[in-house]
Protein backbone atom coordinates (compact mmCIF):
# COMPACT_ATOMS: atom_id res chain seq x y z
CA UNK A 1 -1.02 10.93 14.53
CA UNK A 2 2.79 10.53 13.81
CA UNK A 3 2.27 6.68 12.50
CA UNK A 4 -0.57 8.53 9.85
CA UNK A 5 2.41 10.80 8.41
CA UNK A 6 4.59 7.21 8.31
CA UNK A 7 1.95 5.99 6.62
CA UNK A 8 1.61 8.47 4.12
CA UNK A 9 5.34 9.07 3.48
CA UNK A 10 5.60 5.60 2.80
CA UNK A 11 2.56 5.62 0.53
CA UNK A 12 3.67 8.37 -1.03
CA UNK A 13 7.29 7.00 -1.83
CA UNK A 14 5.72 3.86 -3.48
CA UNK A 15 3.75 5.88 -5.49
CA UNK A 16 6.15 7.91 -6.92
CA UNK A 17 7.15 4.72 -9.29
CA UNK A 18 4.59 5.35 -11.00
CA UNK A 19 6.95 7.95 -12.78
CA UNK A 20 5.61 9.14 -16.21
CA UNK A 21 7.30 8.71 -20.09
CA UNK A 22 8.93 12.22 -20.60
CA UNK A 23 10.59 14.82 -17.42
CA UNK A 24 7.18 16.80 -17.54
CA UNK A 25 4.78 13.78 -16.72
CA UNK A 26 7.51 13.06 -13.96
CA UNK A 27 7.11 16.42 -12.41
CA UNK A 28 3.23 16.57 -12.85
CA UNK A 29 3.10 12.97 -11.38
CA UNK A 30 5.17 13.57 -8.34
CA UNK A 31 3.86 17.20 -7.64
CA UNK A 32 0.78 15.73 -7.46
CA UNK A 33 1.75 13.13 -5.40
CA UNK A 34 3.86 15.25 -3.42
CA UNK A 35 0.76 18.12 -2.94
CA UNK A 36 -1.64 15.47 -2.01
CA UNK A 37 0.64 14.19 0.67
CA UNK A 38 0.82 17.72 2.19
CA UNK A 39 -2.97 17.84 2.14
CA UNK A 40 -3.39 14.96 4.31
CA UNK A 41 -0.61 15.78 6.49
CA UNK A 42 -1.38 19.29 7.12
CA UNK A 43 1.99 20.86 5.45
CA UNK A 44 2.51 23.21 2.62
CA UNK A 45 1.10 22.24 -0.52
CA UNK A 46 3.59 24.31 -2.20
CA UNK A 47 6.37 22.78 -0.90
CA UNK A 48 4.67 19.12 -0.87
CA UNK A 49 4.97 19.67 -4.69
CA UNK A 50 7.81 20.62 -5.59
CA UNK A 51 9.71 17.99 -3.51
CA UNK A 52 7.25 15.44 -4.75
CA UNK A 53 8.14 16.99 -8.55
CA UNK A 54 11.99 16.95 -8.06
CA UNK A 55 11.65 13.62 -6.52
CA UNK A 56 9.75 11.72 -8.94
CA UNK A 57 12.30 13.46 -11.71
CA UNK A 58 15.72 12.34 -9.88
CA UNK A 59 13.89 9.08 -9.06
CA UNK A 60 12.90 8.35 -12.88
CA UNK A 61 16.31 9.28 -14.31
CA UNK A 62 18.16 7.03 -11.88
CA UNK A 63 16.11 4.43 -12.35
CA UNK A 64 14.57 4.64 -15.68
CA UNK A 65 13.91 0.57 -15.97
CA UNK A 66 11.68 0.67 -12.80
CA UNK A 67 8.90 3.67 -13.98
């Protein structure tokens, strides 16, 4: 069960290049991403999305040639 979550964070930390154009379609793409991840791995969904959101945001604006 602890590879799965390994899995998933690492599928879930690809995925989160697929950023969005503006800071809004950042958050709603990585709170997604982030919730989702949290589904499958049994933690808060809450709290799945809103790291997922501020991480796809810090993510994009550092790197805003790779989204």
């Amino acid at each position: 069960m602890a590879v799965q979550k390994w899995i998933i964070a690492g599928a879930t930390a690809l995925a989160l290049g697929a950023c969005g154009d503006t800071i809004s379609e950042q958050a709603l793409a990585g709170g997604a991403i982030g919730a989702g991840a949290a589904v499958v791995t049994s933690g808060s969904v809450a709290t799945g999305a809103v790291v997922g959101a501020a991480g796809n945001i810090v993510y994009c604006e550092l790197n805003p040639g790779k989204c």
